[in-house]
C-alpha atoms as a PDB file:
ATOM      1  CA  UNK A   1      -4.512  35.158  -0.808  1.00  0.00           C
ATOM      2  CA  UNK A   2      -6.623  32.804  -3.124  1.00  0.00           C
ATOM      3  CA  UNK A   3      -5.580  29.385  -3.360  1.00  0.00           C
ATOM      4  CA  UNK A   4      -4.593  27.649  -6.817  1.00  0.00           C
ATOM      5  CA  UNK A   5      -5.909  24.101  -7.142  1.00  0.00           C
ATOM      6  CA  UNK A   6      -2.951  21.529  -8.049  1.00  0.00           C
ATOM      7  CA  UNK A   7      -3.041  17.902  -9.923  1.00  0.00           C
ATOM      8  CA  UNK A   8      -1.858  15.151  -8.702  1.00  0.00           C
ATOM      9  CA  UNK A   9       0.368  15.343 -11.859  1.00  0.00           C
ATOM     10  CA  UNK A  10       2.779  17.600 -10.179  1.00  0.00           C
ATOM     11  CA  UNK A  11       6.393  16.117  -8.495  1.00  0.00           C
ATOM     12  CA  UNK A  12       7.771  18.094  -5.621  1.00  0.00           C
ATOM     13  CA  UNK A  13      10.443  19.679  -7.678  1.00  0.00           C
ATOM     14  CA  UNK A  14       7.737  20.737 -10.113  1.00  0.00           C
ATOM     15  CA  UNK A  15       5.642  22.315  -7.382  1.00  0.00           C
ATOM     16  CA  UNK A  16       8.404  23.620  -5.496  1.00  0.00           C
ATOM     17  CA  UNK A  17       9.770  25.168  -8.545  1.00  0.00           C
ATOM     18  CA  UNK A  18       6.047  26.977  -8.685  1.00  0.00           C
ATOM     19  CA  UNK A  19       5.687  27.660  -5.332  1.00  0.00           C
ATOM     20  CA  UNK A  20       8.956  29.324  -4.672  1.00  0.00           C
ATOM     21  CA  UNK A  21       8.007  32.435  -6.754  1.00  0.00           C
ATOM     22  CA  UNK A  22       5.612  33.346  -3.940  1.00  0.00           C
ATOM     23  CA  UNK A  23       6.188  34.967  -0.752  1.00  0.00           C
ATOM     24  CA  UNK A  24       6.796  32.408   2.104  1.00  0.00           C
ATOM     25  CA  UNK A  25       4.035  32.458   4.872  1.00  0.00           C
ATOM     26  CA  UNK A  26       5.067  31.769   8.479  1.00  0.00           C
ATOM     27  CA  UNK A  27       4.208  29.045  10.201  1.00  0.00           C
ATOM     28  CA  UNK A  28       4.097  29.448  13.898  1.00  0.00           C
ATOM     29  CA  UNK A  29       5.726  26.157  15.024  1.00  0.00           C
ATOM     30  CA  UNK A  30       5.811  26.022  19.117  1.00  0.00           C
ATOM     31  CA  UNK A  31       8.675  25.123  20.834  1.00  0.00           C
ATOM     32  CA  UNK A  32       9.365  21.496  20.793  1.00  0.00           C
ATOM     33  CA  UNK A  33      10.055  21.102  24.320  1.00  0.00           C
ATOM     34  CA  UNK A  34       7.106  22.054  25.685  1.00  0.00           C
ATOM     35  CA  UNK A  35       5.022  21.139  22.252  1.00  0.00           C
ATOM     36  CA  UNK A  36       1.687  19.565  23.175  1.00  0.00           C
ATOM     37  CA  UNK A  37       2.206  16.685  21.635  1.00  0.00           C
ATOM     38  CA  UNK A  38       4.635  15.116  23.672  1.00  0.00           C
ATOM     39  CA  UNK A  39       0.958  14.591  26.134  1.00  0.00           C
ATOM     40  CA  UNK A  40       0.256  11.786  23.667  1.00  0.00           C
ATOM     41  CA  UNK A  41       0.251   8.220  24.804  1.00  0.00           C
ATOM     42  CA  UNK A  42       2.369   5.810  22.858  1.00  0.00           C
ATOM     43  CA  UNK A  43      -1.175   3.989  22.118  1.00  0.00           C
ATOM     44  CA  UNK A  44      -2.312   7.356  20.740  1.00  0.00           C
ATOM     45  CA  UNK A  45       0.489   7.672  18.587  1.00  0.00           C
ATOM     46  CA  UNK A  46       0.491   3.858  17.335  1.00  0.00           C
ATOM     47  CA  UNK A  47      -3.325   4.354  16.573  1.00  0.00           C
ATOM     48  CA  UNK A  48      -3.038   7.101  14.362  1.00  0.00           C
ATOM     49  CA  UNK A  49      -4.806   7.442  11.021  1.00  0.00           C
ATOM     50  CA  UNK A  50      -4.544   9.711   7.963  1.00  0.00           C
ATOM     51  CA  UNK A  51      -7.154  10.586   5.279  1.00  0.00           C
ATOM     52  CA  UNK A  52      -7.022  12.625   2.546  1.00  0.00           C
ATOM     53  CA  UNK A  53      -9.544  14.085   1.638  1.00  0.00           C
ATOM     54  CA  UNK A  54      -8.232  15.454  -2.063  1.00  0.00           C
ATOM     55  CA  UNK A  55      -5.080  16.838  -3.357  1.00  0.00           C
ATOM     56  CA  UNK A  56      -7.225  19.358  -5.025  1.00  0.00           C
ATOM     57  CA  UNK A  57      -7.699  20.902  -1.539  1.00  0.00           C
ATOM     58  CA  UNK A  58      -4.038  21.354  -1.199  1.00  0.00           C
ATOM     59  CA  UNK A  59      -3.111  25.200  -2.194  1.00  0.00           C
ATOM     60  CA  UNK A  60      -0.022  26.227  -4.080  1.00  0.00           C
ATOM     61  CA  UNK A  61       0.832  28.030  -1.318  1.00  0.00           C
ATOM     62  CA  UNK A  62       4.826  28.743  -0.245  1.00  0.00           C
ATOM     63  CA  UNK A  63       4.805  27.457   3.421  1.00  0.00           C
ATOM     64  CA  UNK A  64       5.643  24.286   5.525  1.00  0.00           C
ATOM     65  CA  UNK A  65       2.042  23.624   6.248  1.00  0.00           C
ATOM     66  CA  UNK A  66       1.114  23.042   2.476  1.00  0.00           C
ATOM     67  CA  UNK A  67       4.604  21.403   1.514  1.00  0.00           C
ATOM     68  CA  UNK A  68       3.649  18.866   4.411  1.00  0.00           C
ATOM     69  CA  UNK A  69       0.237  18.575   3.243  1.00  0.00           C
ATOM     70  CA  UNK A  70       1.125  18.113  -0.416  1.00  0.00           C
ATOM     71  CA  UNK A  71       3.900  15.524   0.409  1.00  0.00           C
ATOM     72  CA  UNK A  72       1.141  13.462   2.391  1.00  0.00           C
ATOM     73  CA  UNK A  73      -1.381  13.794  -0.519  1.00  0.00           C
ATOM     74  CA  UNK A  74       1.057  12.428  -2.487  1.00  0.00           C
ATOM     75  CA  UNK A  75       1.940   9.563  -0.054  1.00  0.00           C
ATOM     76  CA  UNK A  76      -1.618   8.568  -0.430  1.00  0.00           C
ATOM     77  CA  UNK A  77      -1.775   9.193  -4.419  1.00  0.00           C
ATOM     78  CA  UNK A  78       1.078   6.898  -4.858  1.00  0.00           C
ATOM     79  CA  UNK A  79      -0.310   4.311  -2.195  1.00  0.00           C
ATOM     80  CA  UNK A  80       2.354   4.341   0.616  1.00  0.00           C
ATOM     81  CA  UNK A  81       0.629   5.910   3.167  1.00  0.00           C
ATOM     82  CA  UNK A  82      -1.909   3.023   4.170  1.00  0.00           C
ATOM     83  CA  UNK A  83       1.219   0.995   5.433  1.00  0.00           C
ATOM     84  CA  UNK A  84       2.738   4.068   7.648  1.00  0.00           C
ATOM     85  CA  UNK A  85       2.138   4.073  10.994  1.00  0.00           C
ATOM     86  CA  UNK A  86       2.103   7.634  12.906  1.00  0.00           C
ATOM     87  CA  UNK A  87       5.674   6.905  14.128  1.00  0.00           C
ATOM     88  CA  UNK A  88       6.812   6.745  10.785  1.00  0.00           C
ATOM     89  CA  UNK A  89       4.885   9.496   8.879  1.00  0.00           C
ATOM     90  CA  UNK A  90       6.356  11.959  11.574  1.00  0.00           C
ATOM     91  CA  UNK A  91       9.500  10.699  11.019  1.00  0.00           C
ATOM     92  CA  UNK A  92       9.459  10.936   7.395  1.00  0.00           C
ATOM     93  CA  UNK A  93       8.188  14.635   7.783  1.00  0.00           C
ATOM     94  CA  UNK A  94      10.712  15.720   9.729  1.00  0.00           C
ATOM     95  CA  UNK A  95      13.735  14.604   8.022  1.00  0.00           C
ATOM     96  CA  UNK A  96      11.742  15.840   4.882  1.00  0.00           C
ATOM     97  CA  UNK A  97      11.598  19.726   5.951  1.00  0.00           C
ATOM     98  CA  UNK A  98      14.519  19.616   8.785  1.00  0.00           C
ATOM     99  CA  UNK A  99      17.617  19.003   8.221  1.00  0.00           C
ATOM    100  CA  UNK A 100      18.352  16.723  11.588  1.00  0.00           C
ATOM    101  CA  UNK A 101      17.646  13.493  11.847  1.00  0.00           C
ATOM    102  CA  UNK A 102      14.435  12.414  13.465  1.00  0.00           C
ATOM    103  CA  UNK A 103      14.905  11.100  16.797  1.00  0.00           C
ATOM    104  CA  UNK A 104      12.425   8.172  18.222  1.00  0.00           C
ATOM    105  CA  UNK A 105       9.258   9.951  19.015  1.00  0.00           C
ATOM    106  CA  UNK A 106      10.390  13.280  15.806  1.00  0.00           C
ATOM    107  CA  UNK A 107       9.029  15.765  17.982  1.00  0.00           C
ATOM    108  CA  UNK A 108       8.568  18.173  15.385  1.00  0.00           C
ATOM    109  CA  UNK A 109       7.004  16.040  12.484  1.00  0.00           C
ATOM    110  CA  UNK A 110       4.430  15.458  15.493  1.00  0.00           C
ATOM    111  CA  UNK A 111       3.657  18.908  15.822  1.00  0.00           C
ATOM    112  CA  UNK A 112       3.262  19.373  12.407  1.00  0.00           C
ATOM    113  CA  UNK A 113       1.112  16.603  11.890  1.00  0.00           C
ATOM    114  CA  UNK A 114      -1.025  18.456  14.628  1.00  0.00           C
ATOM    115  CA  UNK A 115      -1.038  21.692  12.764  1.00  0.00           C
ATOM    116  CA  UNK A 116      -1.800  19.801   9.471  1.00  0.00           C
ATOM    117  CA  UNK A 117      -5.167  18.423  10.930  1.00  0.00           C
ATOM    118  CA  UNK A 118      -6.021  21.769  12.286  1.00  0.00           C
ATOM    119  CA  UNK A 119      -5.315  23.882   9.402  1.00  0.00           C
ATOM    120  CA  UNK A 120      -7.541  22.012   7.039  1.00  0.00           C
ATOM    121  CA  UNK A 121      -5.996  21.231   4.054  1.00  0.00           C
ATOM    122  CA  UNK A 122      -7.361  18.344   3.094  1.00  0.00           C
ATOM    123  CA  UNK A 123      -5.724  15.726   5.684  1.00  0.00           C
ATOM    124  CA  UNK A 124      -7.682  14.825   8.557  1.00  0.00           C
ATOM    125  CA  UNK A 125      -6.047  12.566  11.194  1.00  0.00           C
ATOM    126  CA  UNK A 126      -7.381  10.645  13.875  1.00  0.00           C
ATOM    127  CA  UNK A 127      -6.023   8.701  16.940  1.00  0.00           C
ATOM    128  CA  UNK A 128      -7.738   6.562  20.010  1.00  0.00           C
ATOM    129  CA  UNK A 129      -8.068   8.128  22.481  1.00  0.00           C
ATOM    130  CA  UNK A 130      -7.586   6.987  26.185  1.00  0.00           C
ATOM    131  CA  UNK A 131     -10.738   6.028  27.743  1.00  0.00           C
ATOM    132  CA  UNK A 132     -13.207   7.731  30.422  1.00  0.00           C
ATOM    133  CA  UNK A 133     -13.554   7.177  33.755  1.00  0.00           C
ATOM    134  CA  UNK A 134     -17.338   6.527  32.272  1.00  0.00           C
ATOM    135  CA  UNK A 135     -16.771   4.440  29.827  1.00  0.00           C
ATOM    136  CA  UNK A 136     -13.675   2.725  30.888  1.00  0.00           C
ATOM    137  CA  UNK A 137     -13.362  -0.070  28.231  1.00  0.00           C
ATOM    138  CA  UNK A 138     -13.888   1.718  24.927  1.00  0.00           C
ATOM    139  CA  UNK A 139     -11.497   3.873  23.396  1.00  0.00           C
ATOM    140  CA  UNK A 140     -12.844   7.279  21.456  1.00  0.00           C
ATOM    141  CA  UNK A 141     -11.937   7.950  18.332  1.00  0.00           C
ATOM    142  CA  UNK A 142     -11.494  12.064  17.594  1.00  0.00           C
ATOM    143  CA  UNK A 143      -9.406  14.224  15.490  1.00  0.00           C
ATOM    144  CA  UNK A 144      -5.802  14.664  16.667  1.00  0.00           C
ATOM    145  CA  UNK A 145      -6.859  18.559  16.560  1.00  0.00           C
ATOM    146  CA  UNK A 146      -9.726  17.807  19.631  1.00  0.00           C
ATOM    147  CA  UNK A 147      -7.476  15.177  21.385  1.00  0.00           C
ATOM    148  CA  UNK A 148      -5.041  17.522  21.978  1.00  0.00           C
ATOM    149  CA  UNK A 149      -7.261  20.560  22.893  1.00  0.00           C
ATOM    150  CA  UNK A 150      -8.448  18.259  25.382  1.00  0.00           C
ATOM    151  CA  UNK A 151      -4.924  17.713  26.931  1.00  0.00           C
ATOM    152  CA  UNK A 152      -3.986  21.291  27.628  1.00  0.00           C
ATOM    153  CA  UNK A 153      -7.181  22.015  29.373  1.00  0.00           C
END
């Protein structure tokens, strides 16, 4: 399926309104309970950064992944993003796309922040990681993505 390039000119209604003509792609969203996130340390999660790369990147595409990664592109067009933490993005992503309320740590806005920075799409997120046994004092700084692949070893 070849990707359409969107502005920054378009609203979510307007894009959803697009996007809703086109059949839905799955997103395989693990169970929350065991989801791989929940290995993160609290200073992992507090240290979390987004960039965008551009909104351009985004595709009109009818799935949760690009709704996500549209809605954040458009946190960071607008200029809210800088001043949300990770707590707060996942929160606002889940009670964007789930109907419950997000709970303290929004397990699922987690995991979807995961799959956004594996997929992609123009949003690459970073946390600090613990430190080594090697290099005790220094925390790393990696992709969310890598982090994570290096919890469920």
């Amino acid at each position: 399926m070849s990707a359409l390039n969107v502005t920054p000119t378009l609203t979510i209604p307007e894009r959803q309104d697009i996007v809703i003509w086109l059949p839905r792609l799955k997103t395989p969203m693990p169970d929350v309970a065991n989801a791989p996130t929940r290995l993160l340390t609290p200073t992992e999660r507090a240290t979390t950064r987004v960039r965008v790369a551009d909104i351009s990147k985004v595709p009109l595409w009818n799935s949760l992944l690009a709704d996500a990664a549209y809605r954040v592109c458009l946190m960071k067009h607008r200029g809210n993003l800088d001043y949300l933490s990770g707590y707060k993005l996942a929160a606002l992503l889940q009670t964007a796309l789930w109907p419950e309320k997000a709970s303290r740590l929004s397990p699922k806005g987690w995991e979807l922040l995961y799959l956004l920075d594996a997929a992609e799409m123009g949003v690459a997120i970073t946390v600090d990681a613990e430190p080594t046994a090697n290099n005790p004092m220094h925390r790393r700084t990696m992709r969310l993505r890598d982090r994570i692949a290096e919890l469920t070893l």
